[in-house]
Protein backbone atom coordinates (compact mmCIF):
# COMPACT_ATOMS: atom_id res chain seq x y z
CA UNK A 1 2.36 -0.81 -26.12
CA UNK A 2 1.49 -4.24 -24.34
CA UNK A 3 3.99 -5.27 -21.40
CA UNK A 4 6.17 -8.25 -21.61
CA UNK A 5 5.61 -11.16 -19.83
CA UNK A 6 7.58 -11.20 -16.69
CA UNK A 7 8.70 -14.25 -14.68
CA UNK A 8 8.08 -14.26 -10.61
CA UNK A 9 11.08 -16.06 -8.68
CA UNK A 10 8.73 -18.35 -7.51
CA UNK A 11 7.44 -19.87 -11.49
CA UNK A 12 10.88 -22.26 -11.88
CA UNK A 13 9.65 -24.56 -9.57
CA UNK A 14 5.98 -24.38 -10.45
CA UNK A 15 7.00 -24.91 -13.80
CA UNK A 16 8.44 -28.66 -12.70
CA UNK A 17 5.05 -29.12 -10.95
CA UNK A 18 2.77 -28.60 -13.59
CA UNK A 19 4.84 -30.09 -16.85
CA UNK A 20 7.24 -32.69 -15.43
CA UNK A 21 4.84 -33.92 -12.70
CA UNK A 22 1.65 -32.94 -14.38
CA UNK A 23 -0.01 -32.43 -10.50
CA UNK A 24 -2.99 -30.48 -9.82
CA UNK A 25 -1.72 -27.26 -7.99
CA UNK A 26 -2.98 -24.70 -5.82
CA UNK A 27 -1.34 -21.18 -5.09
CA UNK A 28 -2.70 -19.54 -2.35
CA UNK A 29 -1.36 -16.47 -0.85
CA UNK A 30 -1.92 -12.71 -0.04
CA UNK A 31 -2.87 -10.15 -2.66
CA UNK A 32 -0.13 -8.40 -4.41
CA UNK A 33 2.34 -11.88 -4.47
CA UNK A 34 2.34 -12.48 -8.03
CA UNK A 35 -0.15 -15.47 -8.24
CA UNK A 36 -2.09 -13.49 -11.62
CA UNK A 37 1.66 -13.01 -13.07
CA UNK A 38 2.20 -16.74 -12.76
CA UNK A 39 -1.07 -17.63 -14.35
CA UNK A 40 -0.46 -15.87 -17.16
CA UNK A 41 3.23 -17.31 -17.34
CA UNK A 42 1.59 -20.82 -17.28
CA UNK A 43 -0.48 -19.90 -19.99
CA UNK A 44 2.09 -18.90 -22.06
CA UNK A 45 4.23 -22.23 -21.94
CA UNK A 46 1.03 -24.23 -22.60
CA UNK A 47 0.90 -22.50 -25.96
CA UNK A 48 4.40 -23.01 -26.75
CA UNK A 49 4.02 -26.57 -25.67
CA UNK A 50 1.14 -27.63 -27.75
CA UNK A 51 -0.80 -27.99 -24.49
CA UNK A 52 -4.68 -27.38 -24.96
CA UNK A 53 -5.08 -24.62 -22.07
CA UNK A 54 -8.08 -22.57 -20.74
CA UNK A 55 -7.86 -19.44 -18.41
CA UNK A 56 -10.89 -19.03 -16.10
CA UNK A 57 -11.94 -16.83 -13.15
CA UNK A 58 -14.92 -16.37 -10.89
CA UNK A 59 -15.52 -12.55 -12.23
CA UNK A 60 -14.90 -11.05 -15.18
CA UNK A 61 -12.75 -8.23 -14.13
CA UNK A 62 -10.31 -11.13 -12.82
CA UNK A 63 -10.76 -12.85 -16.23
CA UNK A 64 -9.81 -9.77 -18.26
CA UNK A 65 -6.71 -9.32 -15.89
CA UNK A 66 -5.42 -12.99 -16.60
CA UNK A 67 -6.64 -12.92 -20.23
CA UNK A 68 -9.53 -15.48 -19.95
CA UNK A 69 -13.38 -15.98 -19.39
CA UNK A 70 -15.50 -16.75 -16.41
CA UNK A 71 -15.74 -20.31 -15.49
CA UNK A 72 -19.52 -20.41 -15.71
CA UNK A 73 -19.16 -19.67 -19.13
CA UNK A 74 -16.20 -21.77 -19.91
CA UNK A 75 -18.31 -24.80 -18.58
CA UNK A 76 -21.69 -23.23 -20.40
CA UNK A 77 -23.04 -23.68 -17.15
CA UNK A 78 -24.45 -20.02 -17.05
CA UNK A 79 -25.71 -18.53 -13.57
CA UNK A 80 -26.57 -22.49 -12.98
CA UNK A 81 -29.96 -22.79 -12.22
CA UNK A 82 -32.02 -25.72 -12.78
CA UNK A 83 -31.39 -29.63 -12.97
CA UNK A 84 -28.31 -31.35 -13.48
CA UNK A 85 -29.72 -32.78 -16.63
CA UNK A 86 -31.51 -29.74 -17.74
CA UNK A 87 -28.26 -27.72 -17.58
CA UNK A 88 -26.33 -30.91 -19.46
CA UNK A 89 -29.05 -30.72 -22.32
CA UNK A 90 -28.33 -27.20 -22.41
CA UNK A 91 -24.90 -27.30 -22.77
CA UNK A 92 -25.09 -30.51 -25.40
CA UNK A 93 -26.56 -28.04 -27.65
CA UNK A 94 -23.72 -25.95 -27.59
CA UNK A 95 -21.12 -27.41 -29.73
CA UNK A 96 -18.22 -24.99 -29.37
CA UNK A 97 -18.48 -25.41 -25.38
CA UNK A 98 -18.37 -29.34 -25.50
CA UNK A 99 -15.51 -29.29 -27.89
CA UNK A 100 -13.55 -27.14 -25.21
CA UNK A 101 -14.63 -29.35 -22.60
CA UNK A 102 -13.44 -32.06 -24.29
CA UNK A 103 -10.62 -30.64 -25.57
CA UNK A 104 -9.22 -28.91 -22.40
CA UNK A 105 -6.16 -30.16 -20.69
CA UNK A 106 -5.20 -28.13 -17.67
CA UNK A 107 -7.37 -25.97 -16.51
CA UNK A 108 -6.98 -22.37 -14.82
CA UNK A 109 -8.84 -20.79 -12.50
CA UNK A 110 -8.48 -17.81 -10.65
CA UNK A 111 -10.25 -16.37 -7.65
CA UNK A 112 -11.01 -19.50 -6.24
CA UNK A 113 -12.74 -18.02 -2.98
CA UNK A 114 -15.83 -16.80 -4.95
CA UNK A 115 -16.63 -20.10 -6.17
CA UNK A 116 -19.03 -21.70 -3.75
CA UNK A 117 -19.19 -25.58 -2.94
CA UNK A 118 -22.46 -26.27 -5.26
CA UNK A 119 -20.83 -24.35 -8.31
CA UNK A 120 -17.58 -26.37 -7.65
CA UNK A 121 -19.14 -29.77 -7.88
CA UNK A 122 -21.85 -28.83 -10.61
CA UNK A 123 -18.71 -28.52 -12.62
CA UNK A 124 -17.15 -31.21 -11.84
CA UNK A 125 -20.56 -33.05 -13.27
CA UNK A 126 -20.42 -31.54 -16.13
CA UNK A 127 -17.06 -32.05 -17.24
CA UNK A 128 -17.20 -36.00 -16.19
CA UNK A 129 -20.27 -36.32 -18.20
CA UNK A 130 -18.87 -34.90 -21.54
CA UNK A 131 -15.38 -36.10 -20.92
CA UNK A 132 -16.56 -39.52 -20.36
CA UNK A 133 -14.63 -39.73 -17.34
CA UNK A 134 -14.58 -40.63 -13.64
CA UNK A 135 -11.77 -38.54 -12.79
CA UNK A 136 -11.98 -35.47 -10.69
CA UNK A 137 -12.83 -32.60 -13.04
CA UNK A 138 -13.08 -35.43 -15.89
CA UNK A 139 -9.33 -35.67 -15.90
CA UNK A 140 -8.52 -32.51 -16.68
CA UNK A 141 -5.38 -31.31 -14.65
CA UNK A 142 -6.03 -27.86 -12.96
CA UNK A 143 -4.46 -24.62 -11.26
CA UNK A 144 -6.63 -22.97 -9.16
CA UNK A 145 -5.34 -19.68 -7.60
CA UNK A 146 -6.94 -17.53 -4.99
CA UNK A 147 -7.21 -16.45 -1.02
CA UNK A 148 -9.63 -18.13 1.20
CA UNK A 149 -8.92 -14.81 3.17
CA UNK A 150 -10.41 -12.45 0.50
CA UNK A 151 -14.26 -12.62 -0.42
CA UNK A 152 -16.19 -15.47 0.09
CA UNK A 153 -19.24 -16.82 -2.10
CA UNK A 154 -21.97 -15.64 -2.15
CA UNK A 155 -24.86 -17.81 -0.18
CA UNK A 156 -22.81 -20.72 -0.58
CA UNK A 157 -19.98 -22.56 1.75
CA UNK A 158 -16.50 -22.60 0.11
CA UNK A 159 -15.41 -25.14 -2.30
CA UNK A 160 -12.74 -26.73 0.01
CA UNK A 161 -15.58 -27.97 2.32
CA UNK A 162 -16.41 -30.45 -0.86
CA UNK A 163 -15.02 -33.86 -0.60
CA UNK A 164 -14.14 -33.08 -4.48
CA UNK A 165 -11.75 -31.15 -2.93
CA UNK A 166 -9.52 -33.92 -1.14
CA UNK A 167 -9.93 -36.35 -4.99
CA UNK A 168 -8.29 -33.30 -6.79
CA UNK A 169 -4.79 -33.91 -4.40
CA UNK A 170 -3.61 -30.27 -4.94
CA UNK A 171 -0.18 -29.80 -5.16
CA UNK A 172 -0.02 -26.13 -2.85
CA UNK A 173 2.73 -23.34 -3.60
CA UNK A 174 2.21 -20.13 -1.14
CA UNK A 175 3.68 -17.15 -2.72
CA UNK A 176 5.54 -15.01 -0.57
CA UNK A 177 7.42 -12.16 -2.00
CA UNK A 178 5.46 -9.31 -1.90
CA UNK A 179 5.59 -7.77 -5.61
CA UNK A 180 2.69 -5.37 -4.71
CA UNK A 181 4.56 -3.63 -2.30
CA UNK A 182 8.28 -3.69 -3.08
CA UNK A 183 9.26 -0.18 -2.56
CA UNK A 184 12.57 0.20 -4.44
CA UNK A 185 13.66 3.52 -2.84
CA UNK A 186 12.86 2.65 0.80
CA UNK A 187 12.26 -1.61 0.55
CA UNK A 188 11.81 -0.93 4.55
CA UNK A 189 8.99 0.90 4.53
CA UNK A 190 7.07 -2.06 1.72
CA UNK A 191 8.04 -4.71 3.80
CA UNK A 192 6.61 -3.32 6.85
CA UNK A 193 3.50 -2.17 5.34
CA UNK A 194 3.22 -6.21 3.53
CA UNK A 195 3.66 -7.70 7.66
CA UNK A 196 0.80 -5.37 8.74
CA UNK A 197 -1.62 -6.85 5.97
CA UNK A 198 -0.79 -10.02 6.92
CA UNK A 199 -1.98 -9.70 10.76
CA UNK A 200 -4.47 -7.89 9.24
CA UNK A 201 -5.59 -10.80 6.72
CA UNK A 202 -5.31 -12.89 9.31
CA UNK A 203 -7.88 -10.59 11.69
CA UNK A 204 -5.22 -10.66 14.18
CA UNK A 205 -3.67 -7.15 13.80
CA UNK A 206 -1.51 -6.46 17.28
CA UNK A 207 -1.81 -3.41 18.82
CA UNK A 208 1.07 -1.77 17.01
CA UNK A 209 -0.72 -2.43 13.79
CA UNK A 210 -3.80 -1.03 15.33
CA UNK A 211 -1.87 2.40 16.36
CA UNK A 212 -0.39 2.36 12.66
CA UNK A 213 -3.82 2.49 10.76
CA UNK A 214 -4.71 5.30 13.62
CA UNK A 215 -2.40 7.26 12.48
CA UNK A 216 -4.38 6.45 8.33
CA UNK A 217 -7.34 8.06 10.09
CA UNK A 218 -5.90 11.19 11.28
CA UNK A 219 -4.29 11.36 8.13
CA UNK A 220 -7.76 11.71 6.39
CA UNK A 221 -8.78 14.49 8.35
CA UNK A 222 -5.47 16.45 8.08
CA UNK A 223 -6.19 15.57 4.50
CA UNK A 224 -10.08 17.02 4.37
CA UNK A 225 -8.03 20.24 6.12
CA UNK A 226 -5.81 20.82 3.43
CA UNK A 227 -8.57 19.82 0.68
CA UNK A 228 -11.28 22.04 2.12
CA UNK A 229 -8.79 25.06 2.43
CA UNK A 230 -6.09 24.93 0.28
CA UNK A 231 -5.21 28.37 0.58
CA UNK A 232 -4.80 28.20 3.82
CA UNK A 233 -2.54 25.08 3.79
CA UNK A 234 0.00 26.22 1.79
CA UNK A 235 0.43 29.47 3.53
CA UNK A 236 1.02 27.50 6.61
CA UNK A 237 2.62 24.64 5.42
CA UNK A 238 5.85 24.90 7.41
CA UNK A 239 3.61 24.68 10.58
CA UNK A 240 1.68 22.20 9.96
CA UNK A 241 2.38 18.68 10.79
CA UNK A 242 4.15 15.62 9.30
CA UNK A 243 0.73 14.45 8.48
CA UNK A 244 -0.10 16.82 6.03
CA UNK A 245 3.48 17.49 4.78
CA UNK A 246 3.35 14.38 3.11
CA UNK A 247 0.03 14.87 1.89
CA UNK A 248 0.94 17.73 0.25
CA UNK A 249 4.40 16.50 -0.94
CA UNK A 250 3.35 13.47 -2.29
CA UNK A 251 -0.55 13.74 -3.35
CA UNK A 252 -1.93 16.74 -3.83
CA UNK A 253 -1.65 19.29 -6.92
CA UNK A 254 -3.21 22.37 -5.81
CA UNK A 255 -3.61 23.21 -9.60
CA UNK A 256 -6.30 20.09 -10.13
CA UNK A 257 -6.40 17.98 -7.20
CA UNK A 258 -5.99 14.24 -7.23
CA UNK A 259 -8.00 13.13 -4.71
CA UNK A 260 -8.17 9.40 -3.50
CA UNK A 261 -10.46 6.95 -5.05
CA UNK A 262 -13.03 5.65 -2.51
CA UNK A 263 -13.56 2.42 -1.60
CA UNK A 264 -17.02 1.76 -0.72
CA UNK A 265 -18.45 -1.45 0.92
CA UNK A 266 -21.96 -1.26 -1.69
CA UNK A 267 -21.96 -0.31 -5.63
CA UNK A 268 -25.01 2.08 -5.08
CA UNK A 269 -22.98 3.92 -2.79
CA UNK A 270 -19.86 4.25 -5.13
CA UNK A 271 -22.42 5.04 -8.27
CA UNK A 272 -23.93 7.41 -5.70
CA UNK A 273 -20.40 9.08 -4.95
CA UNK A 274 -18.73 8.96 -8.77
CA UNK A 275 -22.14 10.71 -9.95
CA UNK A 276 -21.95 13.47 -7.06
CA UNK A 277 -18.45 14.46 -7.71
CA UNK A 278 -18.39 14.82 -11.56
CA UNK A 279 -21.75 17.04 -11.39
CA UNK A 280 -19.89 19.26 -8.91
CA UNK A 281 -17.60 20.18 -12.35
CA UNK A 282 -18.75 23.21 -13.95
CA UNK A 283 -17.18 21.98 -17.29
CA UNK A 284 -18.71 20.56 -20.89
CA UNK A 285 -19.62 17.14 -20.45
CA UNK A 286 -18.33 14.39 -22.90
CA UNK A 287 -20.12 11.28 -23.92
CA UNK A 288 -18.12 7.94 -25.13
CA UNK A 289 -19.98 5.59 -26.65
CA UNK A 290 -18.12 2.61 -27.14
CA UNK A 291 -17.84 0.81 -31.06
CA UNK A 292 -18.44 -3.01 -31.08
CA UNK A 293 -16.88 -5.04 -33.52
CA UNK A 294 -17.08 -8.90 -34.37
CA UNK A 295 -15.64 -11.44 -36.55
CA UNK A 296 -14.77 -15.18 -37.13
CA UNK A 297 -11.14 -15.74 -36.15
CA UNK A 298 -11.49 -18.51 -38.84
CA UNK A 299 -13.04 -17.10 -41.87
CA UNK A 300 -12.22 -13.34 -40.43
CA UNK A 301 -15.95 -12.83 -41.82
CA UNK A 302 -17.76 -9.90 -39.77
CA UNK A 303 -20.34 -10.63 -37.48
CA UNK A 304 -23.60 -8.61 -36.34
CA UNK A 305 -22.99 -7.71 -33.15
CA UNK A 306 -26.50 -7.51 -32.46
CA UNK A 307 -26.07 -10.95 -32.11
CA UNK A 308 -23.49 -11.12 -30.20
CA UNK A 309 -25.63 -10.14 -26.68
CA UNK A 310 -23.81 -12.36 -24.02
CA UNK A 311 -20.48 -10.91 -25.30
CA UNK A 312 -21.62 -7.58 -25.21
CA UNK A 313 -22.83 -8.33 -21.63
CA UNK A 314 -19.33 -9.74 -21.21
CA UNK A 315 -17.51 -6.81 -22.36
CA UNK A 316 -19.60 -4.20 -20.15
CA UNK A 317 -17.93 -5.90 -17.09
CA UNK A 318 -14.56 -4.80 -17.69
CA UNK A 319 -14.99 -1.40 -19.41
CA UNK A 320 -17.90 0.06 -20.10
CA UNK A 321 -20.34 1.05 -23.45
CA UNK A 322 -20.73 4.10 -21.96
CA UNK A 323 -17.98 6.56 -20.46
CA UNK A 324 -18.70 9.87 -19.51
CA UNK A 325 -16.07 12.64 -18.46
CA UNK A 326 -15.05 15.72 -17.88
CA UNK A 327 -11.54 17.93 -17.95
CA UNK A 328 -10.99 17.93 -14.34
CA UNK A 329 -12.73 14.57 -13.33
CA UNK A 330 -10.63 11.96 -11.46
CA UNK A 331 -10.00 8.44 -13.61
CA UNK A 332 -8.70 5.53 -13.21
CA UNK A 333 -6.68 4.17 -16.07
CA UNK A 334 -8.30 0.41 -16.75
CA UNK A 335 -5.54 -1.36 -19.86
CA UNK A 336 -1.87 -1.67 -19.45
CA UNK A 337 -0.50 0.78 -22.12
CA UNK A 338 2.93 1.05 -20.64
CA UNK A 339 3.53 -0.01 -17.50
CA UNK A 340 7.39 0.44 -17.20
CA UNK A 341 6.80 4.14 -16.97
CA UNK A 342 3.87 3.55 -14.61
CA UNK A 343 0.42 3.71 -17.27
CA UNK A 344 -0.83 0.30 -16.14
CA UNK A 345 -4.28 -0.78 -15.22
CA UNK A 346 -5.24 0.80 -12.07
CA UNK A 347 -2.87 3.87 -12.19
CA UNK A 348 -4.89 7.20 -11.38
CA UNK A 349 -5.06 10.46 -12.77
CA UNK A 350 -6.75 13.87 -13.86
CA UNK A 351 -8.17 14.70 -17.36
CA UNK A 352 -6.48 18.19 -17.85
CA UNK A 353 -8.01 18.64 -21.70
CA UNK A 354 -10.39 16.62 -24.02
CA UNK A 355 -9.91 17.54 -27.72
CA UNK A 356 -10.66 15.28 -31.24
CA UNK A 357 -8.11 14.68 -33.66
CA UNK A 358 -7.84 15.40 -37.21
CA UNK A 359 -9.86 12.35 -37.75
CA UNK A 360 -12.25 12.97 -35.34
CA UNK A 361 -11.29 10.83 -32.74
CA UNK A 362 -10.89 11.71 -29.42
CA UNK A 363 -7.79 12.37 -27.02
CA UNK A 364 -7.51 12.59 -23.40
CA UNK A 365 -5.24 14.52 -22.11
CA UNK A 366 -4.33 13.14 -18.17
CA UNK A 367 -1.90 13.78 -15.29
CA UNK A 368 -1.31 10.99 -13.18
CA UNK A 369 -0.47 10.74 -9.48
CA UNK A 370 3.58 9.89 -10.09
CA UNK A 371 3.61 12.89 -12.19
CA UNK A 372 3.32 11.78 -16.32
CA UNK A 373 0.90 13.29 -18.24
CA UNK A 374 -0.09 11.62 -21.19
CA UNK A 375 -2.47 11.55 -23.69
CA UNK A 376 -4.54 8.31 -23.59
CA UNK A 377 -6.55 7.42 -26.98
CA UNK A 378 -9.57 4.96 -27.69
CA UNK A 379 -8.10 1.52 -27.62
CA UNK A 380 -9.00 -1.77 -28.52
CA UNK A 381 -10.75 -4.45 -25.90
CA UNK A 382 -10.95 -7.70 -27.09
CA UNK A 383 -12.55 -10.95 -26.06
CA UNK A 384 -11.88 -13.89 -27.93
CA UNK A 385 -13.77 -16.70 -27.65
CA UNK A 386 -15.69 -20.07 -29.53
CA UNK A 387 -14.11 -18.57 -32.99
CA UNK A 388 -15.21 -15.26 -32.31
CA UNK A 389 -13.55 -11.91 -31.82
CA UNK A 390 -15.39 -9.57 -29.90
CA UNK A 391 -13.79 -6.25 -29.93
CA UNK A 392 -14.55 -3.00 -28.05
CA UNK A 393 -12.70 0.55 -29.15
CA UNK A 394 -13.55 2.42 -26.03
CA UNK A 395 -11.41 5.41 -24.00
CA UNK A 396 -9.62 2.91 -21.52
CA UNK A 397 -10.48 5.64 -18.69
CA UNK A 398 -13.77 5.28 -15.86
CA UNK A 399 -14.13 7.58 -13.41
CA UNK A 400 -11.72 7.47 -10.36
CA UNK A 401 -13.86 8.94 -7.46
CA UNK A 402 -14.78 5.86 -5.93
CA UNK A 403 -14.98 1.94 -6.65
CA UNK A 404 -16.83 -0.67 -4.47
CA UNK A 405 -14.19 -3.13 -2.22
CA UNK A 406 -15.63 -5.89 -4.15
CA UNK A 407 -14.43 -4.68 -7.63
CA UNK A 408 -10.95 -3.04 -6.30
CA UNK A 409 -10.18 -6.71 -5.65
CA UNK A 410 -9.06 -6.84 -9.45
CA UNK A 411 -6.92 -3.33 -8.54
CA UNK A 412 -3.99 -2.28 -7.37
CA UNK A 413 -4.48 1.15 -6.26
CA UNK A 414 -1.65 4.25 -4.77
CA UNK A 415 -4.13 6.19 -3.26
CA UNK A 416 -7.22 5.54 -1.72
CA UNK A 417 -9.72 6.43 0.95
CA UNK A 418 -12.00 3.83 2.93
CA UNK A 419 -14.22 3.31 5.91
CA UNK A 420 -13.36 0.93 8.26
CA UNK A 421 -16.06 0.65 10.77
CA UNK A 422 -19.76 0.21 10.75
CA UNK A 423 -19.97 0.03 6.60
CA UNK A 424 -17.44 -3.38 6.93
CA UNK A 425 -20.78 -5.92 6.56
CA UNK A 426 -18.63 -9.12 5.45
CA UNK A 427 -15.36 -10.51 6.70
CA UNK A 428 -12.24 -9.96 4.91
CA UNK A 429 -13.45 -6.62 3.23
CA UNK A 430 -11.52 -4.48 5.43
CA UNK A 431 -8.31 -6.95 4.20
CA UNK A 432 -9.40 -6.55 0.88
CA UNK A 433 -9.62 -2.71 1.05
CA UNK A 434 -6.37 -2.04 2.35
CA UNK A 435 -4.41 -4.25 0.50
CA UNK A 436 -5.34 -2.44 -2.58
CA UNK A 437 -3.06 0.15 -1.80
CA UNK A 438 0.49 -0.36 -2.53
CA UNK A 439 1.95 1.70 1.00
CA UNK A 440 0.84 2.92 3.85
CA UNK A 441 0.95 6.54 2.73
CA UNK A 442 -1.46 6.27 -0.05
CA UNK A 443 -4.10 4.86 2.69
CA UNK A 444 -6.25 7.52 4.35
CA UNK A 445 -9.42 5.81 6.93
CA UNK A 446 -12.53 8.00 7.14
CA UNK A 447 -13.57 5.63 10.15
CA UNK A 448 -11.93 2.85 11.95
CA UNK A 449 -13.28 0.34 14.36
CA UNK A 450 -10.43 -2.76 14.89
CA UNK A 451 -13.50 -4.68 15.87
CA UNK A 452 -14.57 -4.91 12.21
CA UNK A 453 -11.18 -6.31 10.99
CA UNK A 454 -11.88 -10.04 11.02
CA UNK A 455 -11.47 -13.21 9.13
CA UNK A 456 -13.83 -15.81 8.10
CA UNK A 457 -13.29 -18.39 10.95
CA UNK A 458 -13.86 -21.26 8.12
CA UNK A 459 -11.37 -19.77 5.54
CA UNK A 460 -8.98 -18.74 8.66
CA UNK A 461 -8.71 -23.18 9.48
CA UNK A 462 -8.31 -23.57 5.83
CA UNK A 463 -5.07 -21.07 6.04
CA UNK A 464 -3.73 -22.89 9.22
CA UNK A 465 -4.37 -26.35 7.38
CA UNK A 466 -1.74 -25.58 4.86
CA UNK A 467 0.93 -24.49 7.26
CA UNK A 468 0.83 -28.14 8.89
């Protein structure tokens, strides 16, 4: 069952920005603040307003979440390598993209602090070519949503630096409420957690804030106690401390542990880790291959998707052609199936069983962390795009061990583990990596040095620039 579409506070008056002033806007604010929710809202009104509107992102995990494609394949400008002109000729031949270009008016694009300066303008080219235009972005009116505070491009300067920049005249909304974090039993305890991550984002935490994530890391080694001798734990848990009270209260089932995912600063290292821990199960191992599927949304005439390669391609960044599991292995549910009782992308669990139905497909049988067990089936993934349907049946399900900071950026996590010291080799990842989590209590620190919490000094001036 797919959610409904629900409106943050904040999308009345963006809605009289975009339609009844038809200005450019910008919305940038902390993780967790509804800026993907409002995206998708905007979306949504387009349609039912006859307006012709693309979503876009910088990754395609961000693209799936907001129900889009990347921009470099929106624009057909691919990884962009080569000439101006080479890349134009390129894209000339493809008809579907120039029709889009041509057809687009407003624009979405998500995860805006990804996209470095050269990508920014090479678009910007390419759209004022085909569109026959002068006007920034060839006239096309555009959202762009993001955090200068969260990852930065890669061997590139941000795209604010680009005098483009200044011509688009962005309207800017920052978000403020923090969705994310709202804890409806205790709002307290969200709210103080949401200040923290915003010292934090800032690379200013005080020393308060420094004493708080402290108390994370001796959290993770009460945790290893209780994890490496469970036994023992529960025969002494009324003299152990508040530490591992909660632990035990709130996160672990001695019966099949749910361990926190991982957060690691490198992918080899979190391939490394997710391998390690499902070969230390001594249970049968199941394969899921996924089934590809593709048609003409026109003609609804089916489609080899042999041919379909750079769909395929597409697809494997958001779930995988391959799954493998095992009953006792840690997941991490990836495709809202209902989120008002808490299955929604990113929610975390345990396979207890995996059996086949009568028809020989195959069910899943998971408890998650807030206590629902359910079992999750093959569903479909589908990515729609130039009159083509690309559709994945897959087990919506990877493993849960461990996920690299870069990729949790697309997550919202309620229990994870990270290292905060020497492994932090970028600004902003330690931000990144602990506003994941939705509260405190679901953080635990293997390491933390407060010397590795910093900002990006360029991205920082851009924050302060909007608060004049």
């Amino acid at each position: 069952m797919e959610s409904k579409i629900l409106e943050p506070i904040e999308y009345k008056g963006i809605k009289k920005i975009i339609f009844e002033h038809k200005k450019n806007l910008l919305l940038h604010s902390l993780g967790g603040t509804g800026k993907s929710q409002v995206l998708i809202c905007i979306k949504r009104d387009c349609e039912l307003k006859n307006i012709k509107c693309y979503t876009t992102s910088t990754t395609g995990v961000s693209a799936f979440n907001i129900r889009g494609s990347t921009i470099h394949r929106f624009s057909g400008i691919g990884i962009g390598t080569g000439t101006l002109d080479l890349i134009k000729k390129k894209i000339s031949k493809n008809i579907d993209c120039v029709k889009r270009i041509k057809d687009c008016q407003l624009l979405i694009l998500d995860e805006i602090s990804m996209l470095g300066l050269k990508t920014f303008e090479l678009i910007d080219k390419v759209f004022k070519h085909f569109r026959r235009s002068r006007l920034p972005f060839g006239g096309i009116q555009v959202v762009i949503s993001g955090d200068f505070l969260q990852l930065p491009p890669v061997g590139d300067e941000y795209c604010f630096e680009s005098n483009l920049w200044e011509e688009l005249d962005f309207e800017v909304i920052k978000m403020k409420r923090p969705y994310r974090y709202l804890n409806m039993k205790n709002p307290k305890i969200g709210l103080k957690h949401f200040e923290l991550l915003k010292r934090v984002r800032l690379g200013k935490p005080t020393k308060e804030d420094i004493k708080l994530l402290k108390t994370r890391e001796d959290a993770y080694h009460e945790y290893k106690k209780v994890i490496d001798n469970p036994v023992k734990s529960i025969s002494e848990y009324t003299k152990i401390n508040k530490n591992v009270c909660r632990i035990i209260e709130k996160f672990v089932d001695f019966e099949s542990v749910i361990k926190p995912t991982m957060l690691f600063s490198t992918k080899v290292d979190t391939n490394a880790f997710n391998k390690n821990e499902l070969d230390k199960i001594k249970e049968k191992e199941y394969v899921f291959i996924a089934k590809d599927y593709a048609s003409n949304t026109e003609t609804e005439e089916e489609l080899d998707v042999e041919d379909m390669k750079y769909y395929k391609e597409n697809m494997d960044t958001f779930i995988p052609n391959k799954i493998v599991l095992k009953e006792k292995a840690q997941v991490i549910l990836v495709k809202n199936i209902d989120v008002e009782i808490g299955l929604s992308n990113g929610a975390r669990g345990i396979v207890l069983e995996i059996k086949m139905n009568e028809d020989n497909t195959p069910i899943v049988k998971v408890l998650f962390k807030h206590g629902i067990t359910e079992n999750i089936p093959i569903c479909d993934f589908t990515d729609e795009f130039n009159k083509i349907k690309y559709i994945r049946k897959q087990i919506p399900l990877i493993l849960g061990f461990a996920s690299t900071i870069h990729k949790s950026q697309g997550m919202t996590l309620d229990y994870a583990s990270m290292d905060l010291g020497s492994s932090l080799f970028q600004e902003a990842l330690g931000y990144v990596a602990l506003s994941r989590v939705r509260e405190l209590d679901g953080i635990l620190i293997v390491k933390l040095i407060p010397s590795k919490i910093k900002a990006n000094k360029r991205g920082l001036e851009f924050e302060e620039s909007l608060n004049d």
